[in-house]
N, C-alpha and C. Protein backbone atom coordinates (compact mmCIF):
# COMPACT_ATOMS: atom_id res chain seq x y z
N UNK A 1 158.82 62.46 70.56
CA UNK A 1 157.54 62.73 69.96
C UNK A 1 157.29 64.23 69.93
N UNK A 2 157.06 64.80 68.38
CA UNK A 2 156.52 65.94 68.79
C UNK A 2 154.84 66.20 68.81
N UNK A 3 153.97 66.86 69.32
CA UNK A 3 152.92 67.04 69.34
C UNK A 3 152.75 67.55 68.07
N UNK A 4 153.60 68.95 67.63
CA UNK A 4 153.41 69.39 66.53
C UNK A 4 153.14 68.81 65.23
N UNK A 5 153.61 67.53 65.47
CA UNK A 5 153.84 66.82 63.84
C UNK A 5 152.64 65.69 63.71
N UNK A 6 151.90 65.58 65.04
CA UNK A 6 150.82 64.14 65.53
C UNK A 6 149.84 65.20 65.29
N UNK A 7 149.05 63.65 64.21
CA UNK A 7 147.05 64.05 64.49
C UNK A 7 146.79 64.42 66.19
N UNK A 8 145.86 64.63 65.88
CA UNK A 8 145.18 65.02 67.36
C UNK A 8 144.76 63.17 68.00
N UNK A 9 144.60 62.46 66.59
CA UNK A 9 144.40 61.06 67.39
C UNK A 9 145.00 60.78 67.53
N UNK A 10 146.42 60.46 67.30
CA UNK A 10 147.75 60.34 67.80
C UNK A 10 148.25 61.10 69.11
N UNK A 11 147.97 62.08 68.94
CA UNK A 11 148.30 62.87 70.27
C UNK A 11 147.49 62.64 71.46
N UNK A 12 146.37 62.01 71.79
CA UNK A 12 145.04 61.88 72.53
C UNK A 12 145.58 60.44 72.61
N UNK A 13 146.03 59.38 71.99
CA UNK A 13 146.77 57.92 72.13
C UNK A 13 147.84 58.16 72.73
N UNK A 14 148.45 58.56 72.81
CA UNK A 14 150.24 59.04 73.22
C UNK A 14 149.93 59.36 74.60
N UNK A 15 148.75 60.38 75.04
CA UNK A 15 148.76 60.58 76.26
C UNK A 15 147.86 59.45 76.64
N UNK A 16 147.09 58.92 76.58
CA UNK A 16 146.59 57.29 77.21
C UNK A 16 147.62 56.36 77.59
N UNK A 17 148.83 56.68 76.55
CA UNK A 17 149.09 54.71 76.80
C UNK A 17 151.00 56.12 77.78
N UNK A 18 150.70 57.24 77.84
CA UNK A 18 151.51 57.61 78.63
C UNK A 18 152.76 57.60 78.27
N UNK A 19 152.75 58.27 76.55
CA UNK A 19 154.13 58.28 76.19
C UNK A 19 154.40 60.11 75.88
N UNK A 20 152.86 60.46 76.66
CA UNK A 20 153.32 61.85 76.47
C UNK A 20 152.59 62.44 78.04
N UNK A 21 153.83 63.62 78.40
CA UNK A 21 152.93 63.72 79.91
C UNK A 21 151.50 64.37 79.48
N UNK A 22 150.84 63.95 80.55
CA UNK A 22 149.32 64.76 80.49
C UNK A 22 149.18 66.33 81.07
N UNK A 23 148.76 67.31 81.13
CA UNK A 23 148.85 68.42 80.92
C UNK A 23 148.58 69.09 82.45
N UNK A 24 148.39 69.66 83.20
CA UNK A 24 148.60 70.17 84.29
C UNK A 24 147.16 69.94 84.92
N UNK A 25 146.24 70.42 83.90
CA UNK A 25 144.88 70.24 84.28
C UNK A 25 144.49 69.32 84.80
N UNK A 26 144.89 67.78 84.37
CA UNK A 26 144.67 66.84 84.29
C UNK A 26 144.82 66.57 86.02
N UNK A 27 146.14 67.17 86.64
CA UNK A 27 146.59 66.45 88.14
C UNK A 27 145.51 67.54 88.76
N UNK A 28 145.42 69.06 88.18
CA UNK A 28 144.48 69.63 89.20
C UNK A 28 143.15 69.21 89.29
N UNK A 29 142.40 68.95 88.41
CA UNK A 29 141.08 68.34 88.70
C UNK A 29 140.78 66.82 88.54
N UNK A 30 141.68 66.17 89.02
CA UNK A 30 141.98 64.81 89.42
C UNK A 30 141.21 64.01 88.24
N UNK A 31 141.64 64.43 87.03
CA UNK A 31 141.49 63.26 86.00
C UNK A 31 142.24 62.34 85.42
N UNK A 32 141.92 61.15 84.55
CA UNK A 32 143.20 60.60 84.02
C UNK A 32 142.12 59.93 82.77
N UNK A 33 142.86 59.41 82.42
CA UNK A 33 142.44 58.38 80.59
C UNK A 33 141.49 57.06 81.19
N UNK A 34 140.42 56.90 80.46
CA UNK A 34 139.76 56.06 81.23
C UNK A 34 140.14 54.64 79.87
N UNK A 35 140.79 54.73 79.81
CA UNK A 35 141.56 53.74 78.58
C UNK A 35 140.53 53.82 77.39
N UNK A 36 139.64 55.01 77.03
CA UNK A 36 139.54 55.02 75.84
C UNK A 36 139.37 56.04 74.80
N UNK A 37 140.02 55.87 73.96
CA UNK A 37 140.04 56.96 72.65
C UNK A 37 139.92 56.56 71.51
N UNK A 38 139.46 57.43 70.93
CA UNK A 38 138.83 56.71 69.61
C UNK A 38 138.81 57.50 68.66
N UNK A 39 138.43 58.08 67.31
CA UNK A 39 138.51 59.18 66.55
C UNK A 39 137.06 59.96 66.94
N UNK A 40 136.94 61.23 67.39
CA UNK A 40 135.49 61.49 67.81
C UNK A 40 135.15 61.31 69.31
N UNK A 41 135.65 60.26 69.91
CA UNK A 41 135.39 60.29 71.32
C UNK A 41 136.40 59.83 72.35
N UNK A 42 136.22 60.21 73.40
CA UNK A 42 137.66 60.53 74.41
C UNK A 42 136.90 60.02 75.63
N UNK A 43 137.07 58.61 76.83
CA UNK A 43 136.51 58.72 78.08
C UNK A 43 137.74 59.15 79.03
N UNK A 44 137.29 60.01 80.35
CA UNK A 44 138.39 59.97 81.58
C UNK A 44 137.60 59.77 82.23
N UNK A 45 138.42 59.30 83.77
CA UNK A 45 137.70 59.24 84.93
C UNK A 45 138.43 60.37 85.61
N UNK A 46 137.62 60.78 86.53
CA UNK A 46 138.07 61.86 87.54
C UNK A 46 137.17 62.17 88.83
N UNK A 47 137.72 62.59 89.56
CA UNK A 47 137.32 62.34 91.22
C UNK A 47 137.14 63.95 91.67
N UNK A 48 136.56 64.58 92.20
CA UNK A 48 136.71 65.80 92.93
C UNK A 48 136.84 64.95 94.34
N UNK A 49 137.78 66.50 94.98
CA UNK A 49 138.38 66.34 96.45
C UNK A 49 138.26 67.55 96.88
N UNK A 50 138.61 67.51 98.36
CA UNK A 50 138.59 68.79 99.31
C UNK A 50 139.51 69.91 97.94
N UNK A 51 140.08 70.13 97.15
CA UNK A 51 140.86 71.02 96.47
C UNK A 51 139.71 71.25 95.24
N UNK A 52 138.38 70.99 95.42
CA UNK A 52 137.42 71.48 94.53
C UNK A 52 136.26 72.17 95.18
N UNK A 53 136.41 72.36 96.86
CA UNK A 53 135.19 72.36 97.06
C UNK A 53 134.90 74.32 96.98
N UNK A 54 133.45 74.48 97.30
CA UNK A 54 133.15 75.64 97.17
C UNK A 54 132.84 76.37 98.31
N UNK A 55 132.48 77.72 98.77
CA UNK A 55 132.65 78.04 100.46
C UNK A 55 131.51 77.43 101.20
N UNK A 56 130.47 76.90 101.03
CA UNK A 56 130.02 76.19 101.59
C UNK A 56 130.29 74.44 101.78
N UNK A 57 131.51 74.28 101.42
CA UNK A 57 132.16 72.87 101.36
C UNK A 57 131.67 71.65 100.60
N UNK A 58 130.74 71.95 99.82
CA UNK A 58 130.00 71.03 98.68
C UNK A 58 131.75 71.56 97.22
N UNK A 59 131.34 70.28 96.62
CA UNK A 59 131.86 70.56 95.13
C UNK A 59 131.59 71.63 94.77
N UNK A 60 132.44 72.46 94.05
CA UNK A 60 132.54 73.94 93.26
C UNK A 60 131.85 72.95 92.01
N UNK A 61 130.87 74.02 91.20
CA UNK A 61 130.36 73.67 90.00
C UNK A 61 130.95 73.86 88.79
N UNK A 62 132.20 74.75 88.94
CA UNK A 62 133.69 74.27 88.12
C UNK A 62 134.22 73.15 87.76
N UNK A 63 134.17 72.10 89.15
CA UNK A 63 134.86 70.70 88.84
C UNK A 63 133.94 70.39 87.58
N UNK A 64 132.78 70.09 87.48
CA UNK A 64 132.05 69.33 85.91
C UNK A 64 132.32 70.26 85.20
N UNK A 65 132.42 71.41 85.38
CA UNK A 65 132.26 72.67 83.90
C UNK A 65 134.02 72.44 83.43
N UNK A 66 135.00 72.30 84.32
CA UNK A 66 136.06 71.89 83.52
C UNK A 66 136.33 70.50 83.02
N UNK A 67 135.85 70.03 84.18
CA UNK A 67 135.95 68.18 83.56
C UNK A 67 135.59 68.01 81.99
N UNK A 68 134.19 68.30 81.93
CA UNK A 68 133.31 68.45 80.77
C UNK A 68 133.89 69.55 79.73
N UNK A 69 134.37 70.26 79.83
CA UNK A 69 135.36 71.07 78.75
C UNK A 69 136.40 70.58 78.54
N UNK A 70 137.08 70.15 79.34
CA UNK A 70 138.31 68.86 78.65
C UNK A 70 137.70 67.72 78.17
N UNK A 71 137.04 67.09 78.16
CA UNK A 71 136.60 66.00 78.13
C UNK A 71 136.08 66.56 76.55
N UNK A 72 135.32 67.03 76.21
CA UNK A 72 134.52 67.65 74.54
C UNK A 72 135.63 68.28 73.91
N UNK A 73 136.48 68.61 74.88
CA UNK A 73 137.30 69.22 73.83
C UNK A 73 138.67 68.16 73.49
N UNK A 74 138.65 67.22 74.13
CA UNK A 74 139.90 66.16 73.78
C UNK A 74 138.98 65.51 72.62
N UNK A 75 137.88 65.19 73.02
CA UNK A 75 137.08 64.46 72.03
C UNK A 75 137.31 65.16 70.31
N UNK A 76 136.69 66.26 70.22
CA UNK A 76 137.17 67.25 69.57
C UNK A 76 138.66 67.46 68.74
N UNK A 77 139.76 66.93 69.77
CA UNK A 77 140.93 66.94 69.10
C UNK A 77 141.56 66.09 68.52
N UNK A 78 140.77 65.03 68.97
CA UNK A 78 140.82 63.72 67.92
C UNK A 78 140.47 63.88 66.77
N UNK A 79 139.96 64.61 66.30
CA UNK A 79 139.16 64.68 64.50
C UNK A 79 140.09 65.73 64.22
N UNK A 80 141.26 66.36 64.91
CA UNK A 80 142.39 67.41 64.16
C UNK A 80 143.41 66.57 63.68
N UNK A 81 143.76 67.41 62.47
CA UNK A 81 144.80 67.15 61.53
C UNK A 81 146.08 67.43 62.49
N UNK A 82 147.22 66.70 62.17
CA UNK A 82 148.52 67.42 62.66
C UNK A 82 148.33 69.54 62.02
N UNK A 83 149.42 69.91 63.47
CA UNK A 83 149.28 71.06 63.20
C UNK A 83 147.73 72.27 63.06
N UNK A 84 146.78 71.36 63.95
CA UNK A 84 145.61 72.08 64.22
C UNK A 84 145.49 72.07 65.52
N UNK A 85 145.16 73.11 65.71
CA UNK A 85 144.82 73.15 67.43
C UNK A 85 143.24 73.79 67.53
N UNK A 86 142.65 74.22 69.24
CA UNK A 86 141.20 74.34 69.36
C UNK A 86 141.44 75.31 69.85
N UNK A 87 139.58 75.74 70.22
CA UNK A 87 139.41 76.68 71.44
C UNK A 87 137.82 76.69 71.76
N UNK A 88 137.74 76.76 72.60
CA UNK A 88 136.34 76.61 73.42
C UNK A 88 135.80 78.24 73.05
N UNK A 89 134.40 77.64 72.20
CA UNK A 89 133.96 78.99 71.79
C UNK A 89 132.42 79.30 72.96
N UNK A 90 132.15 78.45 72.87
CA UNK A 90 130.74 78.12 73.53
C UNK A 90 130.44 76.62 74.54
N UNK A 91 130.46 77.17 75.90
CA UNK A 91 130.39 75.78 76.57
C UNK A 91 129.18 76.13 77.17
N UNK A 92 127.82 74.89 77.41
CA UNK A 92 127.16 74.93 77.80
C UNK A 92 126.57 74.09 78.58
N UNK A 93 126.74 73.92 80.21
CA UNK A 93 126.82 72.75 81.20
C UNK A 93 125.25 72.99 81.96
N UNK A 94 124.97 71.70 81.96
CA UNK A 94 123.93 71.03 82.70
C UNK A 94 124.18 70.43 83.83
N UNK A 95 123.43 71.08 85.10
CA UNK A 95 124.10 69.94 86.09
C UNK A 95 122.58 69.05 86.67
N UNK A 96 122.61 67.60 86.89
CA UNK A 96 121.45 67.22 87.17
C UNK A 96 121.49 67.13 88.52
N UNK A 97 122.32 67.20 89.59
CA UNK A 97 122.98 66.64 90.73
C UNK A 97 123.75 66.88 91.53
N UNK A 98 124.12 67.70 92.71
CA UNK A 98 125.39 67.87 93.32
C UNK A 98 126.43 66.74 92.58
N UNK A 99 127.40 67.40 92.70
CA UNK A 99 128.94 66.43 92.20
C UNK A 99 129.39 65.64 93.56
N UNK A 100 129.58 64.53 93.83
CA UNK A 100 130.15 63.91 95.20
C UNK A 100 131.81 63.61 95.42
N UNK A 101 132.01 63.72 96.44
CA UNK A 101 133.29 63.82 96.74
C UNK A 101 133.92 62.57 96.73
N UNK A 102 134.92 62.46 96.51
CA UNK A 102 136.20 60.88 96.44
C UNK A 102 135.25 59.89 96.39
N UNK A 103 134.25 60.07 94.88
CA UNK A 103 133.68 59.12 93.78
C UNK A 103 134.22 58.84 92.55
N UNK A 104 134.64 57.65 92.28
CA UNK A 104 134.78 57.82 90.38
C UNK A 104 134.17 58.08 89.55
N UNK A 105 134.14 59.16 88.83
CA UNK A 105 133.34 59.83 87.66
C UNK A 105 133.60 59.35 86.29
N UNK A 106 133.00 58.84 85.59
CA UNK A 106 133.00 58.50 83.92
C UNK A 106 132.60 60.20 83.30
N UNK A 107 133.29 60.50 82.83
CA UNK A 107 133.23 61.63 81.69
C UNK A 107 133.57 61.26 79.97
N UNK A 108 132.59 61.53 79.39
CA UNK A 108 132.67 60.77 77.78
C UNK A 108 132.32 62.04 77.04
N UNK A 109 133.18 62.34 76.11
CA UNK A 109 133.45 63.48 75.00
C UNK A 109 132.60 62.70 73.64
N UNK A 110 132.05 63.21 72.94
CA UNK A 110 131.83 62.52 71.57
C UNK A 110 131.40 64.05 70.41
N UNK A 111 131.97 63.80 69.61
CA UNK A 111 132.03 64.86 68.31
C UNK A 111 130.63 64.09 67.72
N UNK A 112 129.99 65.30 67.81
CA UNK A 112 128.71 65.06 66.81
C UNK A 112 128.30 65.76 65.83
N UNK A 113 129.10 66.52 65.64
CA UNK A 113 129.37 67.76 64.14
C UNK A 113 130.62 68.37 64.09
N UNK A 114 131.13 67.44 62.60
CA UNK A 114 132.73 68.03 62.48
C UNK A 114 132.06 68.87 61.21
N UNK A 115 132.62 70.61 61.34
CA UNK A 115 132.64 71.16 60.08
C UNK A 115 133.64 71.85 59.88
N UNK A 116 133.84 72.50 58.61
CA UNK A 116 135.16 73.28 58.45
C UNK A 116 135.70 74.01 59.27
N UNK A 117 135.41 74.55 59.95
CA UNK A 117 136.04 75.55 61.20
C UNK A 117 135.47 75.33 62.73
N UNK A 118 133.74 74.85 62.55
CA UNK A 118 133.65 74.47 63.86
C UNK A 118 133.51 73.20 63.99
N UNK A 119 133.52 72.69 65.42
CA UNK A 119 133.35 70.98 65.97
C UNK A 119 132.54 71.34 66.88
N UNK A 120 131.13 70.26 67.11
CA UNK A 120 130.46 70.06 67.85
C UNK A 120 130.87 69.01 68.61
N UNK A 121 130.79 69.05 70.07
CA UNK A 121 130.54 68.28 71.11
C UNK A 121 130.05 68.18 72.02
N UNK A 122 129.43 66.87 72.40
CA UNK A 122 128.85 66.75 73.90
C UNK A 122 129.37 65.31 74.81
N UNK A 123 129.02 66.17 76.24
CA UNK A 123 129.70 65.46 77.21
C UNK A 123 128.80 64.84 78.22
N UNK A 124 129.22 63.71 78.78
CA UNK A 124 128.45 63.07 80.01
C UNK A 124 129.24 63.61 81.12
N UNK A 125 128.95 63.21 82.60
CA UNK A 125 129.61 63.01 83.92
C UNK A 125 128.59 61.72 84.41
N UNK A 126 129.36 60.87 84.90
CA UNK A 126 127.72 59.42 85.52
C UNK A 126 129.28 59.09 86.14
N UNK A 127 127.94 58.18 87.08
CA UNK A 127 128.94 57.53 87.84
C UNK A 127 128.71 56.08 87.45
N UNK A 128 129.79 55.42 88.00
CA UNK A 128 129.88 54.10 87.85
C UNK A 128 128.35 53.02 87.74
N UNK A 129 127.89 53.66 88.05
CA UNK A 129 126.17 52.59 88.36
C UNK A 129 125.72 53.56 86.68
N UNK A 130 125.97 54.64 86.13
CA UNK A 130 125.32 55.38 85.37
C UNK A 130 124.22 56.68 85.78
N UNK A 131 124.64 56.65 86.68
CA UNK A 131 123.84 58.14 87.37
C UNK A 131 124.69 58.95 87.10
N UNK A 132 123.36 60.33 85.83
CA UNK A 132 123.71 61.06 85.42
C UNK A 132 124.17 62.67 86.51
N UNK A 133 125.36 62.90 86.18
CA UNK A 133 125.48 63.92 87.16
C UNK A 133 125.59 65.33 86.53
N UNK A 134 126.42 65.41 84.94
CA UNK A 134 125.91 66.76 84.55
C UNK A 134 126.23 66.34 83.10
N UNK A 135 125.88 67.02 81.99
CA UNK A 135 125.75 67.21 81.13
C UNK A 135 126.72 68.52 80.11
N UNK A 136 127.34 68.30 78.90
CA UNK A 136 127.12 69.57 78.62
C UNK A 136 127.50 69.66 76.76
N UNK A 137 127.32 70.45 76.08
CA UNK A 137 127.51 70.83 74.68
C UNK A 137 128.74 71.52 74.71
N UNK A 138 129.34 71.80 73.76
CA UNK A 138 130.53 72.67 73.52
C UNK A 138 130.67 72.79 71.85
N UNK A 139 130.90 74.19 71.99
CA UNK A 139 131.51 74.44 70.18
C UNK A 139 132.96 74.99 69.92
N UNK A 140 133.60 74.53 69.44
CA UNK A 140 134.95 74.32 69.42
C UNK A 140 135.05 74.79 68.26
N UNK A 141 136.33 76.04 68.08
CA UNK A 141 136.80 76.89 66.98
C UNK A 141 138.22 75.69 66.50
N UNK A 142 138.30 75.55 65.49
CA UNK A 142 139.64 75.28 65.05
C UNK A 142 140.44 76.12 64.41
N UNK A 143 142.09 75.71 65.21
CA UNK A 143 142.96 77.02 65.03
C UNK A 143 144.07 76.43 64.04
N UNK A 144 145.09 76.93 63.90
CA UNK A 144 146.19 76.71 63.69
C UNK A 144 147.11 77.08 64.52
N UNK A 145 148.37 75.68 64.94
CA UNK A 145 149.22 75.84 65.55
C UNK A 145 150.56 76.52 65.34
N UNK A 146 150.71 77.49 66.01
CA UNK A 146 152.60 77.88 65.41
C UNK A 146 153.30 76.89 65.60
């Protein structure tokens, strides 16, 4: 499989069903495919651990600000053509909540404005019951891939 030659929904399927490895990010901030993708929207689950915390030993407020930037921006790469790639122009995170430690997190991407060059998205973090934990928007440049 090359990435180069796959839609972005193809490529965002490939890494779900695990016929393509998932990207480095993915093992550092303990996410994975929450089995769903769709054109426009992307769920993972992901956990913060002692390897997120901040010097006072609570969650770093990184773990949601990256979760939530992968998460809008996979969403995001589902609506690319083969041979398009992104970039995070503008991320803008809400947190309602300390982040809790070795919890399962639902994170949900959804494209809510595809236009010629930019993509809008926004992101959840909740937990399993639906307690909202942060929030965030993102505007996404589309590139072209070499």
């Amino acid at each position: 499989m090359n990435p180069l030659t796959m839609t972005g929904l193809e490529l965002m399927q490939a890494f779900q069903q695990g016929l393509v490895p998932a990207p480095g990010i993915a093992k550092t901030m303990g996410m994975e495919g929450g089995g769903e993708v769709e054109f426009g929207r992307v769920v993972f689950i992901a956990m913060a651990d002692e390897r997120h915390t901040n010097p006072l030993g609570g969650v770093h407020g990184g773990f949601a600000a990256t979760v939530l930037d992968s998460v809008t921006g996979c969403a995001a790469h589902t609506v690319l053509a083969a041979g398009e790639g992104y970039g995070t122009t503008d991320l803008s995170i809400k947190m309602c909540r300390p982040m809790p430690f070795n919890k399962k997190l639902i994170a949900e991407g959804k494209v809510i404005n595809l236009g010629k060059n930019l993509v809008v998205s926004e992101g959840y973090l909740c937990d399993e019951e639906g307690k909202l934990y942060a929030t965030a928007t993102n505007m996404i440049i589309r590139t072209k891939v070499r």
